[in-house]
Every structure is written in C-alpha cells, then in structure tokens.
C-alpha atoms as a PDB file:
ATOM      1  CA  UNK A   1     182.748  21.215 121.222  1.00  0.00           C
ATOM      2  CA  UNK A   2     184.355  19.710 118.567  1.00  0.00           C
ATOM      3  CA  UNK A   3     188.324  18.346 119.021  1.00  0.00           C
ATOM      4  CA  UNK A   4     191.042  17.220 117.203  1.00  0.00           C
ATOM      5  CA  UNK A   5     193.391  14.593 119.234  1.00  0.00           C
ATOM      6  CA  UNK A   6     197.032  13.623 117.181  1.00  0.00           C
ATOM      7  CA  UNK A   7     198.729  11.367 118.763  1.00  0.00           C
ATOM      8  CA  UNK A   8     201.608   9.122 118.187  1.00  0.00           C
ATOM      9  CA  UNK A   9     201.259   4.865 116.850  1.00  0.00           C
ATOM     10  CA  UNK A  10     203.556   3.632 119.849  1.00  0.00           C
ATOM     11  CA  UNK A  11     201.713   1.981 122.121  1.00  0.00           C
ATOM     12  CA  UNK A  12     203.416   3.203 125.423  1.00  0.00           C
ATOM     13  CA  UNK A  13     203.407   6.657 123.802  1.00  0.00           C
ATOM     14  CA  UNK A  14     199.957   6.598 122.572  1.00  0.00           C
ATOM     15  CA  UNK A  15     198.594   5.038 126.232  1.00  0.00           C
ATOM     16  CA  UNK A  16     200.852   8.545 128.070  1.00  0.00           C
ATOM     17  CA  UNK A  17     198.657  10.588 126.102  1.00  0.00           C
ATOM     18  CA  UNK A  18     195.406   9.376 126.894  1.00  0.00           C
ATOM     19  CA  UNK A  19     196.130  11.210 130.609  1.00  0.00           C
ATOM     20  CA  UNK A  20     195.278  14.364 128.133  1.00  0.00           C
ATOM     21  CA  UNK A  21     192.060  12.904 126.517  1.00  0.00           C
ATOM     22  CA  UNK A  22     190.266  12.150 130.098  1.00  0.00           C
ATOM     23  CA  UNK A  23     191.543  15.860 131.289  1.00  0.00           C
ATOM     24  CA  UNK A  24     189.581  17.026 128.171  1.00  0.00           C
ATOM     25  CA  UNK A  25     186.736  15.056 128.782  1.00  0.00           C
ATOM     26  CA  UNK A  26     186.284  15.661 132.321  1.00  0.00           C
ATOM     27  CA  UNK A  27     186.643  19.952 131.232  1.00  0.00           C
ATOM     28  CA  UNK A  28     184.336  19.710 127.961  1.00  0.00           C
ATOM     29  CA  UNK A  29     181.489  17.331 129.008  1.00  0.00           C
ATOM     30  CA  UNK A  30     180.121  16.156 125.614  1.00  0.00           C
ATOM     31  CA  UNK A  31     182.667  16.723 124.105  1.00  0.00           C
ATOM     32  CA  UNK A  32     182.813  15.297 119.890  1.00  0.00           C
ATOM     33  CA  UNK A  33     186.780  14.018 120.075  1.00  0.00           C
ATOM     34  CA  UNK A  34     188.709  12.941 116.811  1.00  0.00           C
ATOM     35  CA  UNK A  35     191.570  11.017 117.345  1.00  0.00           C
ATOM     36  CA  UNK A  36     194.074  10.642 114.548  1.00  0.00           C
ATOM     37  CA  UNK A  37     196.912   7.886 115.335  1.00  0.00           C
ATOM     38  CA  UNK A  38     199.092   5.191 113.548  1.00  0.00           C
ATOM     39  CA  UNK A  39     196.912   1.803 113.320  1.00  0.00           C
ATOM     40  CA  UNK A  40     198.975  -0.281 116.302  1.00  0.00           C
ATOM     41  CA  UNK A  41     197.292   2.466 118.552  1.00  0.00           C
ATOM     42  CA  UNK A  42     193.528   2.414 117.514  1.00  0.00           C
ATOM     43  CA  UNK A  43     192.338  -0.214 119.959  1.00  0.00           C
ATOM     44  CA  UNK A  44     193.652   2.116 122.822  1.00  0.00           C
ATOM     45  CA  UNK A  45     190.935   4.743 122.129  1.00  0.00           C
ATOM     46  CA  UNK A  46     187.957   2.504 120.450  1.00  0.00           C
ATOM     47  CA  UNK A  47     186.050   3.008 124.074  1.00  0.00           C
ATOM     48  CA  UNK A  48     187.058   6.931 124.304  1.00  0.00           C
ATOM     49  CA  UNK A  49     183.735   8.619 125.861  1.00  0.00           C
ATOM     50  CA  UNK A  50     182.680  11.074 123.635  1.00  0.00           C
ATOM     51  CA  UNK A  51     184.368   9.521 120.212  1.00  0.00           C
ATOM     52  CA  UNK A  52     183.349  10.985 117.174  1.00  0.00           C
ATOM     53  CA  UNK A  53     185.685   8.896 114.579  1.00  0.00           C
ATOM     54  CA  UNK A  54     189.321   7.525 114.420  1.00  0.00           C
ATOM     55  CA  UNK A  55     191.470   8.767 111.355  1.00  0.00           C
ATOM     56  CA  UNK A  56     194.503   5.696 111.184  1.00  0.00           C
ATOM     57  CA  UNK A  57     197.976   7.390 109.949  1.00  0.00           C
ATOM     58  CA  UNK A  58     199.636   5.060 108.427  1.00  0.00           C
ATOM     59  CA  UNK A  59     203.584   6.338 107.615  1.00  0.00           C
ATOM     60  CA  UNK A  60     204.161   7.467 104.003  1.00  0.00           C
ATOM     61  CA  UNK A  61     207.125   8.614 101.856  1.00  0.00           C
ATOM     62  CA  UNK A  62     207.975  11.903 101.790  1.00  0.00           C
ATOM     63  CA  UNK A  63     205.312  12.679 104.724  1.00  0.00           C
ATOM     64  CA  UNK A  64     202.866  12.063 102.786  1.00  0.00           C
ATOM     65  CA  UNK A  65     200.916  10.981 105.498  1.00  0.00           C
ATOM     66  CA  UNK A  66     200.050  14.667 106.845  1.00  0.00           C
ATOM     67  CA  UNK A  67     198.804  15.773 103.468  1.00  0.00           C
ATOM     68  CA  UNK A  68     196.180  12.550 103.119  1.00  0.00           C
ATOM     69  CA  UNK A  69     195.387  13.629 106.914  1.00  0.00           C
ATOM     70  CA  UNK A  70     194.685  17.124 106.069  1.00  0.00           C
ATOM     71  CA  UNK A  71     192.366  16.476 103.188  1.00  0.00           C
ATOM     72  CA  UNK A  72     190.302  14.603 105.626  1.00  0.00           C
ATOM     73  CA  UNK A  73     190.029  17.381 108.253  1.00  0.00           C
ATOM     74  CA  UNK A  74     190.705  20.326 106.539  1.00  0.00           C
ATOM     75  CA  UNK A  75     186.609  20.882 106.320  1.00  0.00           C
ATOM     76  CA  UNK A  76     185.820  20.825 110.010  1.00  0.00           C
ATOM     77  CA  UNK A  77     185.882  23.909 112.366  1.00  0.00           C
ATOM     78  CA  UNK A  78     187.112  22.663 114.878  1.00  0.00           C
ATOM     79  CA  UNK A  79     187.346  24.181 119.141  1.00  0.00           C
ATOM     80  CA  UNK A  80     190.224  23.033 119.573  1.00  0.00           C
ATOM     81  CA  UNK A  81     193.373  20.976 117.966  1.00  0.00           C
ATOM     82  CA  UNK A  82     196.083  18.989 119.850  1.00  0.00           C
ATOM     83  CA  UNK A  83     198.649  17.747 118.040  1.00  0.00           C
ATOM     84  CA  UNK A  84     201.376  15.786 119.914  1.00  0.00           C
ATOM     85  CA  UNK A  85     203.229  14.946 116.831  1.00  0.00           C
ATOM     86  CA  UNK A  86     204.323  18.816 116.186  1.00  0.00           C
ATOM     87  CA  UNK A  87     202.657  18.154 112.174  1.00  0.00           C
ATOM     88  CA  UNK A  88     202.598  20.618 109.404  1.00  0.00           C
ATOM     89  CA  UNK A  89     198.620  20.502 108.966  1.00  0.00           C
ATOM     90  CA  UNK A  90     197.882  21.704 112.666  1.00  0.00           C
ATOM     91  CA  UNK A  91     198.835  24.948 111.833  1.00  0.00           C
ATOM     92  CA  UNK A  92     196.893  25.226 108.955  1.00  0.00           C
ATOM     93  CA  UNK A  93     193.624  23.886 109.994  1.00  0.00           C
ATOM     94  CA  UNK A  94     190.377  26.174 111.192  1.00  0.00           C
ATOM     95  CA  UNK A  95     190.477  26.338 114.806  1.00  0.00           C
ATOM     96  CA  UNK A  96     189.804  28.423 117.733  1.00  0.00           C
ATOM     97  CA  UNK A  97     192.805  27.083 119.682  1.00  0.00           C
ATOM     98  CA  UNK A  98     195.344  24.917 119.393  1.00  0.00           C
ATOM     99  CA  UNK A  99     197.696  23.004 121.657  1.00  0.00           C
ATOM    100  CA  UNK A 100     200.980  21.739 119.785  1.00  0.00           C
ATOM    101  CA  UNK A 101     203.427  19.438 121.914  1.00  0.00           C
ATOM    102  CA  UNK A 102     207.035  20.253 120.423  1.00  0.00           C
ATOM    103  CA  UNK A 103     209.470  17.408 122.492  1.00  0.00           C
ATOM    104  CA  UNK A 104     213.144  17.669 123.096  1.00  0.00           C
ATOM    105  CA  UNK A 105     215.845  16.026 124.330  1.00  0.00           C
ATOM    106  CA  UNK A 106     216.672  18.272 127.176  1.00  0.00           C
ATOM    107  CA  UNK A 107     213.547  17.592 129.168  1.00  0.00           C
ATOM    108  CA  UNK A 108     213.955  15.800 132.109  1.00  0.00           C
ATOM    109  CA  UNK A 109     210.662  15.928 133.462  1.00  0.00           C
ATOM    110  CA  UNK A 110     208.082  12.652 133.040  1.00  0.00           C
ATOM    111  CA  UNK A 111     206.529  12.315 129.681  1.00  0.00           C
ATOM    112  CA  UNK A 112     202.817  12.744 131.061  1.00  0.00           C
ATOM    113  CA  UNK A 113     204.057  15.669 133.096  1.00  0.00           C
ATOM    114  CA  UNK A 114     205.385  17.635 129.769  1.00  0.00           C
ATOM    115  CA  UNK A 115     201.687  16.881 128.340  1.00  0.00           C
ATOM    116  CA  UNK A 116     200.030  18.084 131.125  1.00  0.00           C
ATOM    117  CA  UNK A 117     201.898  21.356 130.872  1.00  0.00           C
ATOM    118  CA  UNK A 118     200.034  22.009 127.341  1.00  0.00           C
ATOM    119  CA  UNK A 119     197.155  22.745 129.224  1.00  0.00           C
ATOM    120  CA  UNK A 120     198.836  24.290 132.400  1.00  0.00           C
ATOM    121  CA  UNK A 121     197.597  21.436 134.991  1.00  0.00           C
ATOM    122  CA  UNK A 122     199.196  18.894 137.176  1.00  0.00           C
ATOM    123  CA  UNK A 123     200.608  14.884 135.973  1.00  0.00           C
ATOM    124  CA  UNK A 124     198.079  14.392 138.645  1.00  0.00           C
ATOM    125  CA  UNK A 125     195.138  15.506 136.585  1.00  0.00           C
ATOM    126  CA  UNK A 126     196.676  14.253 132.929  1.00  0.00           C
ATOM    127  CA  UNK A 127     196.895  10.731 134.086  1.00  0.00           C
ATOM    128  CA  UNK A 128     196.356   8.218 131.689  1.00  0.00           C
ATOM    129  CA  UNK A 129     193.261   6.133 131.578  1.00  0.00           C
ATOM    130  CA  UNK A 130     192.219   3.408 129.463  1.00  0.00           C
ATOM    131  CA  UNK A 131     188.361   2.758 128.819  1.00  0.00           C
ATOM    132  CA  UNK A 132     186.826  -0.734 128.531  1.00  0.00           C
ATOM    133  CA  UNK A 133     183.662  -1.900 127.573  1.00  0.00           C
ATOM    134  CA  UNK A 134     181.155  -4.329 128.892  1.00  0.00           C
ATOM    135  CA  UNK A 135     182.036  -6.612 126.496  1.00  0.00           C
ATOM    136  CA  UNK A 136     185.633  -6.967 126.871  1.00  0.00           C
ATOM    137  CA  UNK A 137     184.995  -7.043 130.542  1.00  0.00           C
ATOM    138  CA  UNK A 138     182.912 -10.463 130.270  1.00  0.00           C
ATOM    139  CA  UNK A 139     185.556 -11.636 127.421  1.00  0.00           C
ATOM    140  CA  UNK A 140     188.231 -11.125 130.012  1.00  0.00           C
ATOM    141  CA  UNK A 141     186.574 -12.653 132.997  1.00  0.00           C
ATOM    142  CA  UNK A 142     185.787 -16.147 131.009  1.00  0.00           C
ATOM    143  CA  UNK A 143     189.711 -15.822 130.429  1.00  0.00           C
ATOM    144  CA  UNK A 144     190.696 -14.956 133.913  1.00  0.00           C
ATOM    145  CA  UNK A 145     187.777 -16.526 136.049  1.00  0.00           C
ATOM    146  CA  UNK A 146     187.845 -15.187 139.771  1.00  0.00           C
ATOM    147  CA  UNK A 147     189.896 -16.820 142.083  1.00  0.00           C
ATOM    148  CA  UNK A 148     193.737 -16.763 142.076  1.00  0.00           C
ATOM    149  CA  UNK A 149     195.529 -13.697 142.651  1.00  0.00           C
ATOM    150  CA  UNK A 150     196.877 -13.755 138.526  1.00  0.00           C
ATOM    151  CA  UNK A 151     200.687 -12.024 137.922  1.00  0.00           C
ATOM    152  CA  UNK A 152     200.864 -10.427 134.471  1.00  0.00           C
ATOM    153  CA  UNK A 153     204.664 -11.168 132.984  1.00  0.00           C
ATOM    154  CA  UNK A 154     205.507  -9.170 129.442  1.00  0.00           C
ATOM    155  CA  UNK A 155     209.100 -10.531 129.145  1.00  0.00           C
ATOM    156  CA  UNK A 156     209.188  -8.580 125.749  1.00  0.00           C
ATOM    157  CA  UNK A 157     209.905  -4.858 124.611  1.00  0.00           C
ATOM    158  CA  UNK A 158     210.595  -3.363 121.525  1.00  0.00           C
ATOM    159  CA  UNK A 159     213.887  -4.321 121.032  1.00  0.00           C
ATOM    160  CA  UNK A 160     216.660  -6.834 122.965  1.00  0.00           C
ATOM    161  CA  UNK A 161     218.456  -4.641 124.747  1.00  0.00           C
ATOM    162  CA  UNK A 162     215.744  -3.509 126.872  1.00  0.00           C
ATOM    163  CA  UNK A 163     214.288  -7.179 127.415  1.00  0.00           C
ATOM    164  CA  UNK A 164     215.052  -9.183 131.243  1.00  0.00           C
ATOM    165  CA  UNK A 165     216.350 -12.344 129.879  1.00  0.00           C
ATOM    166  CA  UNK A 166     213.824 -14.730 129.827  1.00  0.00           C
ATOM    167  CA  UNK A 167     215.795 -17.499 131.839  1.00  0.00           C
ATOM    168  CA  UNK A 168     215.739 -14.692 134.900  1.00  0.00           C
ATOM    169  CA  UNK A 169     211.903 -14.628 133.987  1.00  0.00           C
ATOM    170  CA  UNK A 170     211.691 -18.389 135.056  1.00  0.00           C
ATOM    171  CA  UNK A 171     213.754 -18.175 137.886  1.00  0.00           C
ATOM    172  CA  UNK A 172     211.456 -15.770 139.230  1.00  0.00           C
ATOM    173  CA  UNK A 173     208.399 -17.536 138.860  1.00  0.00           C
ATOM    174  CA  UNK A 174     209.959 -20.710 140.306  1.00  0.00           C
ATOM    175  CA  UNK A 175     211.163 -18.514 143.303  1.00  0.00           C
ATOM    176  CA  UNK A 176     207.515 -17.348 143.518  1.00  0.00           C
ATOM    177  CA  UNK A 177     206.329 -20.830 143.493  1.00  0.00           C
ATOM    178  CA  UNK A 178     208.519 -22.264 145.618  1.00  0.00           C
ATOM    179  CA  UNK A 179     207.611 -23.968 149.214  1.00  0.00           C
ATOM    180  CA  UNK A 180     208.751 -21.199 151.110  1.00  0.00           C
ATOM    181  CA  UNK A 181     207.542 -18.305 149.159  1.00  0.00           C
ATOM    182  CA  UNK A 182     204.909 -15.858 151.025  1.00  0.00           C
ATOM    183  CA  UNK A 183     202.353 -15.763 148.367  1.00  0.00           C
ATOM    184  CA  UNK A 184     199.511 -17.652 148.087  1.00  0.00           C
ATOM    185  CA  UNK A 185     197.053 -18.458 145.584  1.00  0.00           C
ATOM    186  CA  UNK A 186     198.812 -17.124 142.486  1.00  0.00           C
ATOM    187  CA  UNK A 187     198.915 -18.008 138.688  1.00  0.00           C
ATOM    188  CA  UNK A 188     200.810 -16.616 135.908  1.00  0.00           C
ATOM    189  CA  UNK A 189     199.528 -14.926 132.659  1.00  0.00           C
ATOM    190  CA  UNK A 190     201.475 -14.347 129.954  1.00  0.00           C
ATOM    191  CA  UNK A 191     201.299 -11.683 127.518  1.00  0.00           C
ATOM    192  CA  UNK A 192     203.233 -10.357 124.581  1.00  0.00           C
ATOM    193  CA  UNK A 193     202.058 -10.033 120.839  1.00  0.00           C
ATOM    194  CA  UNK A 194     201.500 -12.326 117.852  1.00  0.00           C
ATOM    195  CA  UNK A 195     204.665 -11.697 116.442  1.00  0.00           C
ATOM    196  CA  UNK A 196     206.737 -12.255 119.623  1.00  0.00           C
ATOM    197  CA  UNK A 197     205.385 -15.392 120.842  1.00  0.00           C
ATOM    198  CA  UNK A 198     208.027 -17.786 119.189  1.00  0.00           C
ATOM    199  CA  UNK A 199     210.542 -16.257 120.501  1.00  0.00           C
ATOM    200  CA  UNK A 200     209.430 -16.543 124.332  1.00  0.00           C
ATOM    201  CA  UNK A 201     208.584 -19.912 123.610  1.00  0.00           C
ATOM    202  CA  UNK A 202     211.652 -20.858 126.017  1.00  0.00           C
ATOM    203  CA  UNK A 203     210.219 -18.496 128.884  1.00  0.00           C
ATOM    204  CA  UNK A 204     206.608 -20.340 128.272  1.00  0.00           C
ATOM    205  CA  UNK A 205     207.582 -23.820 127.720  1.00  0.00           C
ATOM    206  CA  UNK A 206     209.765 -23.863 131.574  1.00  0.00           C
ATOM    207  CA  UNK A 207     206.950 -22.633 133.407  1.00  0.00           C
ATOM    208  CA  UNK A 208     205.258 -25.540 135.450  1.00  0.00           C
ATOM    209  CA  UNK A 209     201.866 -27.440 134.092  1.00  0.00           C
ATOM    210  CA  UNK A 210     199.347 -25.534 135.499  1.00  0.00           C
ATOM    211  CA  UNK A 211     201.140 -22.494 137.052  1.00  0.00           C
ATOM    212  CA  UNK A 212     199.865 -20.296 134.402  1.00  0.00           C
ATOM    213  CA  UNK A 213     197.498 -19.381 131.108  1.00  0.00           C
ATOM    214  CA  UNK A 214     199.272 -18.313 128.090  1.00  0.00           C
ATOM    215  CA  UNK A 215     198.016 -15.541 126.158  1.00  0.00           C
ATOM    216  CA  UNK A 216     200.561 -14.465 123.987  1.00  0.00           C
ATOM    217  CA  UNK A 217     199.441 -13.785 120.900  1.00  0.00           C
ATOM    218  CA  UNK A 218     195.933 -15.024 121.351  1.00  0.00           C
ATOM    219  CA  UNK A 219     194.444 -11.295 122.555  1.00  0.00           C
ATOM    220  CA  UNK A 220     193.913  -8.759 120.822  1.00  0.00           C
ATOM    221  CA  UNK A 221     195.424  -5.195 122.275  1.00  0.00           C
ATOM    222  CA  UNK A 222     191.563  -3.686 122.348  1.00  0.00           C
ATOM    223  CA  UNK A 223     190.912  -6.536 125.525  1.00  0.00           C
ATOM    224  CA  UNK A 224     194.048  -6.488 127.137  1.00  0.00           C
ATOM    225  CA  UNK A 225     193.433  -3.283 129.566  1.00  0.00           C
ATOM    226  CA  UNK A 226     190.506  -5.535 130.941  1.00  0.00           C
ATOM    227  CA  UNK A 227     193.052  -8.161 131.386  1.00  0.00           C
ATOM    228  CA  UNK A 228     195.168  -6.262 133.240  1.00  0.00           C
ATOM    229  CA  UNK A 229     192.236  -4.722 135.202  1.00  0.00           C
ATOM    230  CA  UNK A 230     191.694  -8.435 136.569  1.00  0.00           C
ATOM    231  CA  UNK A 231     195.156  -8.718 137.906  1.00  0.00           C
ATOM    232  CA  UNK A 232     197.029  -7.880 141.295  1.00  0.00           C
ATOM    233  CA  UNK A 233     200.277  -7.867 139.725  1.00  0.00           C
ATOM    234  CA  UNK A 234     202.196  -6.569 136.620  1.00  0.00           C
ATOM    235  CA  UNK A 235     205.822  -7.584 135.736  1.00  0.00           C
ATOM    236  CA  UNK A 236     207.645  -6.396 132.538  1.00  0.00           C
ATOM    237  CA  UNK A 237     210.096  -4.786 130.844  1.00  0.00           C
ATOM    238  CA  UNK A 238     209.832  -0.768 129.439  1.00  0.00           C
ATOM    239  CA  UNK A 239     206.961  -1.224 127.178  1.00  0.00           C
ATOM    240  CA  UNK A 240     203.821  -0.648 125.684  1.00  0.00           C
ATOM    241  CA  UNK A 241     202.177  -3.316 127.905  1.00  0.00           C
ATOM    242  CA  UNK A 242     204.352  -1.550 131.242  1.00  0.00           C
ATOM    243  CA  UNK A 243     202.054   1.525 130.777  1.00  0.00           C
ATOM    244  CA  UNK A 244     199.149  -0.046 130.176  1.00  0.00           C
ATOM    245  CA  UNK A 245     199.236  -1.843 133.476  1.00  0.00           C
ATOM    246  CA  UNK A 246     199.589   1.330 135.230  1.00  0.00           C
ATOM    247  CA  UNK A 247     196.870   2.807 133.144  1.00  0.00           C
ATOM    248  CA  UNK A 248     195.232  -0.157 134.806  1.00  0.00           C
ATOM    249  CA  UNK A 249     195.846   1.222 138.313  1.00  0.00           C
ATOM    250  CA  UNK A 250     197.324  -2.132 138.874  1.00  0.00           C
ATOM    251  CA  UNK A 251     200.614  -2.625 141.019  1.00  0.00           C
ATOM    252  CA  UNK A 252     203.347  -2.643 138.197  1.00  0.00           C
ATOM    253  CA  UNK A 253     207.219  -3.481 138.864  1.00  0.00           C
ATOM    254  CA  UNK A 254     209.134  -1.960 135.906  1.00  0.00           C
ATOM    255  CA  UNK A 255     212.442  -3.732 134.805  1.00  0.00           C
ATOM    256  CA  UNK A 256     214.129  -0.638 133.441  1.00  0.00           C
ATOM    257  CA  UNK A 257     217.993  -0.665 131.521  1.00  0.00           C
ATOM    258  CA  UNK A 258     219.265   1.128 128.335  1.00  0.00           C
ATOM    259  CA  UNK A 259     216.031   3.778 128.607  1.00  0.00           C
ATOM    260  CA  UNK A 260     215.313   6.747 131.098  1.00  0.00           C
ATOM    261  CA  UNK A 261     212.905   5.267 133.472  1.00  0.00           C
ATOM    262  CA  UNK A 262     212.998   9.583 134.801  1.00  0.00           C
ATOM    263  CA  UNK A 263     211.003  10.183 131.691  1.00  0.00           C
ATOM    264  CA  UNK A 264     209.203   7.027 130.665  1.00  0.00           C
ATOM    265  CA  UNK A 265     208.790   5.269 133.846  1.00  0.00           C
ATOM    266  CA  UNK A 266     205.493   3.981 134.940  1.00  0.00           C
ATOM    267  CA  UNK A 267     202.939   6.739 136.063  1.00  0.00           C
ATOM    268  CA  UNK A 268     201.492   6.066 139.354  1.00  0.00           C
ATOM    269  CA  UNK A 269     201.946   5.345 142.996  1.00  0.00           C
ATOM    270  CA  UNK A 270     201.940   1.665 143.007  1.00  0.00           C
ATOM    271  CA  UNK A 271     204.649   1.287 140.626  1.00  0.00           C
ATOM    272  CA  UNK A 272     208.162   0.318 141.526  1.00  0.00           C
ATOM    273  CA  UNK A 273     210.936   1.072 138.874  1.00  0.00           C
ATOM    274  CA  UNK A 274     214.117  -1.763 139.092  1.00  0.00           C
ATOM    275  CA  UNK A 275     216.968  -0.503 137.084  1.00  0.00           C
ATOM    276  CA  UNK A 276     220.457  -1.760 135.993  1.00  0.00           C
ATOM    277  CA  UNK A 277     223.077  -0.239 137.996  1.00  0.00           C
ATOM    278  CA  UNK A 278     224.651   1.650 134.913  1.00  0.00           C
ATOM    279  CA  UNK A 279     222.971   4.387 133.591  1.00  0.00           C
ATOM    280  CA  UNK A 280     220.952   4.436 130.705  1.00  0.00           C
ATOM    281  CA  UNK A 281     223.265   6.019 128.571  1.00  0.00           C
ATOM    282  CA  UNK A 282     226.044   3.890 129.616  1.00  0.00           C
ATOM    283  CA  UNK A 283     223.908   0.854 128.857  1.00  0.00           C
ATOM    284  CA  UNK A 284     223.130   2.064 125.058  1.00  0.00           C
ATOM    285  CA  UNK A 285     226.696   2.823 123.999  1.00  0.00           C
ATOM    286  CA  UNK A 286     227.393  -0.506 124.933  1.00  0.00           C
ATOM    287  CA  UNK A 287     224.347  -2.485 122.919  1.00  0.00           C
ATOM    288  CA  UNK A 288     225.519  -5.477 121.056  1.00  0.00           C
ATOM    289  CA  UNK A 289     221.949  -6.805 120.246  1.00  0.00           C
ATOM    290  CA  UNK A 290     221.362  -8.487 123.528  1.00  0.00           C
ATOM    291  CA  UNK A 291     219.389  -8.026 127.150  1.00  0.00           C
ATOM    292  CA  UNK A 292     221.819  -4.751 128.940  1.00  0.00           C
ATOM    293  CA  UNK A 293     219.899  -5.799 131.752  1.00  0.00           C
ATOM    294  CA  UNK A 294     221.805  -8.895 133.465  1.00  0.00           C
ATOM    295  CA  UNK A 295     222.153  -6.886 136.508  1.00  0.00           C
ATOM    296  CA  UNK A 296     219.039  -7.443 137.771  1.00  0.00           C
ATOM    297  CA  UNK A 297     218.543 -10.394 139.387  1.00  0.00           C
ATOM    298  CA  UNK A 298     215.688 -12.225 139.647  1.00  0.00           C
ATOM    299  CA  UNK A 299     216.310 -12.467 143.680  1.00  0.00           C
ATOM    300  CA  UNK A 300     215.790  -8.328 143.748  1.00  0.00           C
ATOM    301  CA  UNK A 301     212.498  -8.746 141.447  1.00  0.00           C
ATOM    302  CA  UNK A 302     211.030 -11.067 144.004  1.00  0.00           C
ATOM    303  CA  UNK A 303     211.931  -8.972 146.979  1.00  0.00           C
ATOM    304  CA  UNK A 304     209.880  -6.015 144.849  1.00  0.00           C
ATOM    305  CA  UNK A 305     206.895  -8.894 144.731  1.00  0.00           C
ATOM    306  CA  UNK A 306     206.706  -9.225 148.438  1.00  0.00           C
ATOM    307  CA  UNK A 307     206.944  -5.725 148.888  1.00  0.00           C
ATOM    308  CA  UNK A 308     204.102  -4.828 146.853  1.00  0.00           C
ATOM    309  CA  UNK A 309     202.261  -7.675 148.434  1.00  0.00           C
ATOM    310  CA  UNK A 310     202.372  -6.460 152.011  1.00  0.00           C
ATOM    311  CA  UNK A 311     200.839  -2.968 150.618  1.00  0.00           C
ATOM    312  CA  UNK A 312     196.892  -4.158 151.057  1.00  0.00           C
ATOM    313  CA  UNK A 313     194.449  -4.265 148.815  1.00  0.00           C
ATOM    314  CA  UNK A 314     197.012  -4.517 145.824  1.00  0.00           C
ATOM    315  CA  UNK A 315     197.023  -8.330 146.635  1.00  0.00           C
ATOM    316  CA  UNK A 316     194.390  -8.849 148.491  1.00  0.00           C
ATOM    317  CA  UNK A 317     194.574 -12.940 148.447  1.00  0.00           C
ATOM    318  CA  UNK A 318     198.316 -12.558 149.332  1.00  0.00           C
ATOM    319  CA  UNK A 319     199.390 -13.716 152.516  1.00  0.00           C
END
C-alpha cells in the first residue's frame, strides 16, 4: 500500500499529526508512507516505520510550492492520500481514496481529536508518537547518563506573548532546589533552539553551578524525542517542544496564556495544563510584545511539580 502523508512545517502541528501516521501503520502493516512537510518538520518523521521518502515544502510565492510538489508525485498511484494542509494537488492526484483535513475556527474539539475523525476513530487511537532510533538513543544517554531524576524546562515559544518570563523560570528552579523542597535527586536540562539561546541567556546564566546541563542550541530536533524519553519531567510554555514531551509519554506541565490550551493543549493523561486567569482571547487583544502570562506564579508551577511527583512511576527517584 502505497500513501501519501501532507502535513504542516510547525513543529507542534507536525508532532499532532503523527497520532495519524502510527493509526495508519498499525491498519496497513507494510505500509510504503510519503511524507511531504516544510523542512523544520523533517527530523520528526526521519524514523517513521515504513518510510518510503520525505518530499521538504519549502513556502513559495504565489503557491508555488504545490505545483513543484505535484510534479514530484503526480506519477505515483497511490492507495491512499492525506492531506492536512487542504492543497490544490490532492485533488488532482491518482488515488483510490483520499482523506483531506479542511480546519476552522469554530471547532472546539482537540486538534488530534479533529484528525482522528478523518478516519472515523477515537484521539485515543490517533495519538501521536514519535520514533527514535538506536542511535539517538545511545547519543542521548552519553548526554543524560542514568542517575538523577532530569526536569526538561523550554522557557521559549514562538513568540513573547506566550513565553513564562524567564525570571519566574528561576524562581522555580530555586524553589525546587531549595532545603525544604520534596524532591530529590533532580537536575535541570535546558532546551530551546539555536536561534533562541541568546536570548535565555538570563534564565541559563542564574541557574546554580551544577544544577543543570544546557542544551540549548547544541541538539539537533531529530535527538531531542530521545531526550525527552530520558526524563521524568517536562516544563514549558505552548510549543513545539510541549508536544513533543507528551509524544514522549513523559509527565508534561503546560504553561498556557494568549492560546486555547481546549484545542492545542498537551495530549495525554499525565499532562497538567496551568493557564492565566484571563481567557485566551482576552490575553491576545491585549498583546504589547511581552509574556501575557504574569499570572502564573512560579509558587502554583511548583505545587503542579509535587503533584505530578506523588503520581508513581512518573518520578520514580522522587521522594
């Protein structure tokens, strides 16, 4: 069976969609799969079992894009086409089905819920999955070597207003650090990507000498789900990284402001979602290119910590 897979180049969009890809794979064993995606979202589907070839989008004028993506799949017959980016060329190419996701604004419903309804199952069985390899696994553990119980922080997101400021960052890992925290054996890892690392720099430089390892900007995204696999803890803001954790199946806590965490929240049961008391759309009317998300405090975040830490085996180090 041959497939077609277009997807978006968004990370945290790209990583909702695998949920589809291991549905397909666990209903078409041996399945030949051709993903087409922007280039940001390759490494999420380099390990995809079954993966025939990746075709990268990249954005032209005029939508030029979809006619350079045609021409290079226009010759195939394909089983079956999925195109979650609603594109001209799906309904032009030779198939024997095709599944085309058409979003709007007045769904309410999760994002990996509305996928899952191409195909007429359950978020349950559309839940997204990321695949690692042998490799990465060994090039993660010589980064993470066993022992503490390591906390993932992202303090960054796609833009300001939906970034914790960093100082609350470092007052929570000082709280969690502190003489009469509950948790034991912990060290910090930081991630965010090249481009961002200057300005957490501020967030990095307050955290203790040895509390943590610092890997902003030094990973590439195709080894980070292995990362996260070696971690009991995720904290972040609404990002790519954020759904990636819970890809992961690692215990996530969400920082969530000027976007609907109803729709794009983290997918899972050992996720915990802590918003700013306004509504989202109360929170974007008011953006003046800073953090809308000062309501949270960092006290609340570390009461989420210990909560998710009495909930064995998340932590299982964690006293």
């Amino acid at each position: 069976m041959k497939i077609l897979f277009v997807t978006w180049n968004r990370i945290g969009d790209a990583v909702l969609s695998t949920g589809l890809l291991s549905y397909l794979i666990t209903k078409h064993p041996g399945a030949r799969i051709t993903v087409a995606c922007g280039e940001i979202s390759e490494p999420i589907f380099k390990n995809l079992p079954g993966l025939e070839r990746i075709i990268t989008v990249r954005k032209r004028r005029f939508k030029f894009h979809w006619l350079l993506l045609y021409k290079e799949v226009c010759r195939e017959r394909w089983d079956l086409v999925v195109d979650l980016k609603n594109s001209p060329i799906s309904y032009l190419l030779m198939t024997k089905k095709r599944k085309i996701y058409r979003s709007s604004p007045r769904r309410k419903n999760h994002k990996v819920e509305q996928l899952a309804k191409l195909f007429g199952v359950s978020g349950r069985e559309a839940r997204p999955t990321l695949w690692i390899s042998h490799e990465e696994q060994e090039r993660a553990a010589s980064m993470l070597p066993p022992g503490p119980n390591y906390i993932v922080i992202a303090p960054t997101a796609n833009w300001p207003g939906k970034e914790w400021p960093l100082s609350y960052f470092s007052e929570l890992v000082s709280r969690l650090l502190s003489v009469e925290s509950r948790l034991k054996g912990i060290k910090f890892v930081v991630l965010a990507a090249e481009g961002e690392k200057e300005r957490i720099l501020p967030f990095i430089n307050s955290l203790p000498h040895g509390s943590y390892i610092d890997l902003a900007g030094r990973t590439e995204l195709s080894i980070v789900p292995a990362i996260l696999s070696r971690a009991s803890l995720f904290i972040g803001n609404d990002s790519g990284l954020m759904h990636m954790a819970t890809a992961s199946r690692i215990p996530t806590i969400a920082l969530f402001g000027p976007t609907n965490d109803a729709v794009y929240g983290p997918w899972g049961d050992k996720a915990i979602v802590i918003r700013s008391e306004k509504s989202w759309q109360e929170l974007f009317k008011s953006y003046a290119g800073d953090s809308l998300m000062r309501d949270i405090s960092p006290a609340k975040v570390e009461a989420a910590v210990y909560q998710i830490s009495q909930k064995a085996p998340m932590m299982e180090n964690v006293a």
